[in-house]
C-alpha atoms as a PDB file:
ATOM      1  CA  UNK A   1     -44.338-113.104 -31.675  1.00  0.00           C
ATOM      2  CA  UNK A   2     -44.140-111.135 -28.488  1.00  0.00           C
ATOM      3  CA  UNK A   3     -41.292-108.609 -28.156  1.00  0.00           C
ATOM      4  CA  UNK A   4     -38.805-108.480 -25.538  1.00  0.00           C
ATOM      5  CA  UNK A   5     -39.173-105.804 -22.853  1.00  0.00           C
ATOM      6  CA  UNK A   6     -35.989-103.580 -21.942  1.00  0.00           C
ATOM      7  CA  UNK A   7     -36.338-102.353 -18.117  1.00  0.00           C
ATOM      8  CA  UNK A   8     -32.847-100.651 -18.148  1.00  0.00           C
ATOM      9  CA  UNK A   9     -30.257 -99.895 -20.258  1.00  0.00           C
ATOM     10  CA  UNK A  10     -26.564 -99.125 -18.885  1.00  0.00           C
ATOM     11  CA  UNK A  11     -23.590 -98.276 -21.334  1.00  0.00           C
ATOM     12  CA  UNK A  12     -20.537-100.386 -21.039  1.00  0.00           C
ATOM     13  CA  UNK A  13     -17.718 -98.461 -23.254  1.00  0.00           C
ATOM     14  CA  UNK A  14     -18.224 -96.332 -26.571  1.00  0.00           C
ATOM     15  CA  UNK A  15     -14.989 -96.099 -28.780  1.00  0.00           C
ATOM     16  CA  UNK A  16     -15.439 -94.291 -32.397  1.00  0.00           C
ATOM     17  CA  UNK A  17     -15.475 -98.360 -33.209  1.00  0.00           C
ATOM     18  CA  UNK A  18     -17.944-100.274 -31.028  1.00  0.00           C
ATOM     19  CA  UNK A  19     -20.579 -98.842 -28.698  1.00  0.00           C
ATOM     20  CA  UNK A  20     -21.824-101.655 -25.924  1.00  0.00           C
ATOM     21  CA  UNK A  21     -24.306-101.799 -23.776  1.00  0.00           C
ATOM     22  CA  UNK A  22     -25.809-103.652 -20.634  1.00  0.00           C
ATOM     23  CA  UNK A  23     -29.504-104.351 -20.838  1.00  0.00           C
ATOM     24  CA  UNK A  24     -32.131-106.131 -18.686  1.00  0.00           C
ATOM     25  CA  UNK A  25     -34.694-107.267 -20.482  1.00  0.00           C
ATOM     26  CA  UNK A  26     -37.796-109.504 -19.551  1.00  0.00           C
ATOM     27  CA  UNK A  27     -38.450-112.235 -22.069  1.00  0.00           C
ATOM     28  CA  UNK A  28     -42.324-112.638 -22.566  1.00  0.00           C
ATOM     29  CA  UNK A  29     -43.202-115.845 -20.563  1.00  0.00           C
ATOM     30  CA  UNK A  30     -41.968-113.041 -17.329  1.00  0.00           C
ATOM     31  CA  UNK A  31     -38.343-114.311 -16.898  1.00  0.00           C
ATOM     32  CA  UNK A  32     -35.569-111.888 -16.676  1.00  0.00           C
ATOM     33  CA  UNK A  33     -31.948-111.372 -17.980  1.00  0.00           C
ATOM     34  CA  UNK A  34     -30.286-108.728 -16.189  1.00  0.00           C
ATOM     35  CA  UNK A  35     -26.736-108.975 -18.126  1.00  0.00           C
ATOM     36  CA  UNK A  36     -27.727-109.328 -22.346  1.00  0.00           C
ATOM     37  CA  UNK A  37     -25.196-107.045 -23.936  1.00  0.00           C
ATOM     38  CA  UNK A  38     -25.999-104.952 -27.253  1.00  0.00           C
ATOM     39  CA  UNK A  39     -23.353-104.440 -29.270  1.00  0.00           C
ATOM     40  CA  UNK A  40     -23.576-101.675 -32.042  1.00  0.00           C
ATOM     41  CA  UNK A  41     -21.193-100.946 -34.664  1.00  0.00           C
ATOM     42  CA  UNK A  42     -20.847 -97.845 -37.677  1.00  0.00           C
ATOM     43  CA  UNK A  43     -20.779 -99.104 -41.359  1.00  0.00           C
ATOM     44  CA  UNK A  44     -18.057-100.514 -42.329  1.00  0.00           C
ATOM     45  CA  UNK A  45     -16.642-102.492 -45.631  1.00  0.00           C
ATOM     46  CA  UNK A  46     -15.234-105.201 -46.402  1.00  0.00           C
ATOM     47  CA  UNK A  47     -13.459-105.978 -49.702  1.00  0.00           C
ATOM     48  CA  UNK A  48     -12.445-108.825 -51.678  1.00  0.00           C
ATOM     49  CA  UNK A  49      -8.904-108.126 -53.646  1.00  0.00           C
ATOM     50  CA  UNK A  50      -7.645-109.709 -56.914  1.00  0.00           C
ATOM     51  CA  UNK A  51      -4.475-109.500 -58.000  1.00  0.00           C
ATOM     52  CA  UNK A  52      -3.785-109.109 -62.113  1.00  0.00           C
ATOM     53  CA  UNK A  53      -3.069-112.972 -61.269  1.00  0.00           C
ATOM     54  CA  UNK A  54      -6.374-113.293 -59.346  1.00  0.00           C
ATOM     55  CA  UNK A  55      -5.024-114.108 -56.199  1.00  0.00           C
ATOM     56  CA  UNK A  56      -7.110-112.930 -53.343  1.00  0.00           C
ATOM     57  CA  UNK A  57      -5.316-110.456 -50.919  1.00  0.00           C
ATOM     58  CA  UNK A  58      -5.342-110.923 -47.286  1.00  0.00           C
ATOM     59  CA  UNK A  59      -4.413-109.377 -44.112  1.00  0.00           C
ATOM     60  CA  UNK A  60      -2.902-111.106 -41.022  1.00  0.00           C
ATOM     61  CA  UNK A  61      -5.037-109.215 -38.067  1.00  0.00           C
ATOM     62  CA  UNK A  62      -4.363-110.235 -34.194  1.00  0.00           C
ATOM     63  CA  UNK A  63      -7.660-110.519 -32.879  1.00  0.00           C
ATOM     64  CA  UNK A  64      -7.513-110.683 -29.294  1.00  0.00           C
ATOM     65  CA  UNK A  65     -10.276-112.461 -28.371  1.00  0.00           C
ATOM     66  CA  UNK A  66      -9.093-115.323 -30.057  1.00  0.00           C
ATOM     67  CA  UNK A  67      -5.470-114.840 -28.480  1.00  0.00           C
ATOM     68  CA  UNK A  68      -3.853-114.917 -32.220  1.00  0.00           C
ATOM     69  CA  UNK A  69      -3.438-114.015 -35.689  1.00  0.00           C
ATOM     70  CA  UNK A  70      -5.724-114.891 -38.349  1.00  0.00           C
ATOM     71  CA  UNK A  71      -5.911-114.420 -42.319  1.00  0.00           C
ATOM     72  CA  UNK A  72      -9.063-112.438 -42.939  1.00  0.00           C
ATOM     73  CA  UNK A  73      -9.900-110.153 -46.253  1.00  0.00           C
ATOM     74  CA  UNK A  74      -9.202-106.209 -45.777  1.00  0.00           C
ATOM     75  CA  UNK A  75     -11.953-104.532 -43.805  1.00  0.00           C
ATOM     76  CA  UNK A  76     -12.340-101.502 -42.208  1.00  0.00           C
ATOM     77  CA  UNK A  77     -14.328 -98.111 -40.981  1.00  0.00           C
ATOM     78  CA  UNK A  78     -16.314 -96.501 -43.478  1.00  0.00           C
ATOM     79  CA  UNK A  79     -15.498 -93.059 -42.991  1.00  0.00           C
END
């Protein structure tokens, strides 16, 4: 399979969290796409909790992408 060539490579933001950037790349049939973001993250963990009654813990984290609130397990930086 033919590889994608990068022909320029901007950053977008770069937070101790996420580091983005804006590529243009030329796909190998010669077309181009001069906006495909790379988005890079550190490590991080996720857990799954259990209570002594085996209930599974969760966290209520606004995520505002999705403009709301949403039950996920705890997760976080691995520092």
């Amino acid at each position: 399979m033919n590889k994608w060539k990068t022909r320029h490579v901007e950053d977008v933001i770069e937070t101790p969290f996420v580091h983005i950037q804006k590529e243009i790349v030329e796909l190998p049939g010669g077309q181009i796409i001069d906006d495909y973001l790379v988005h890079e993250y550190p490590d991080w963990v996720n857990a799954v909790v259990l209570t002594k009654q085996r209930n599974v813990v969760l966290v209520n984290q606004y995520r505002h992408a999705g403009k709301d609130s949403f039950l996920e397990i705890p997760a976080g930086k691995r520092d």
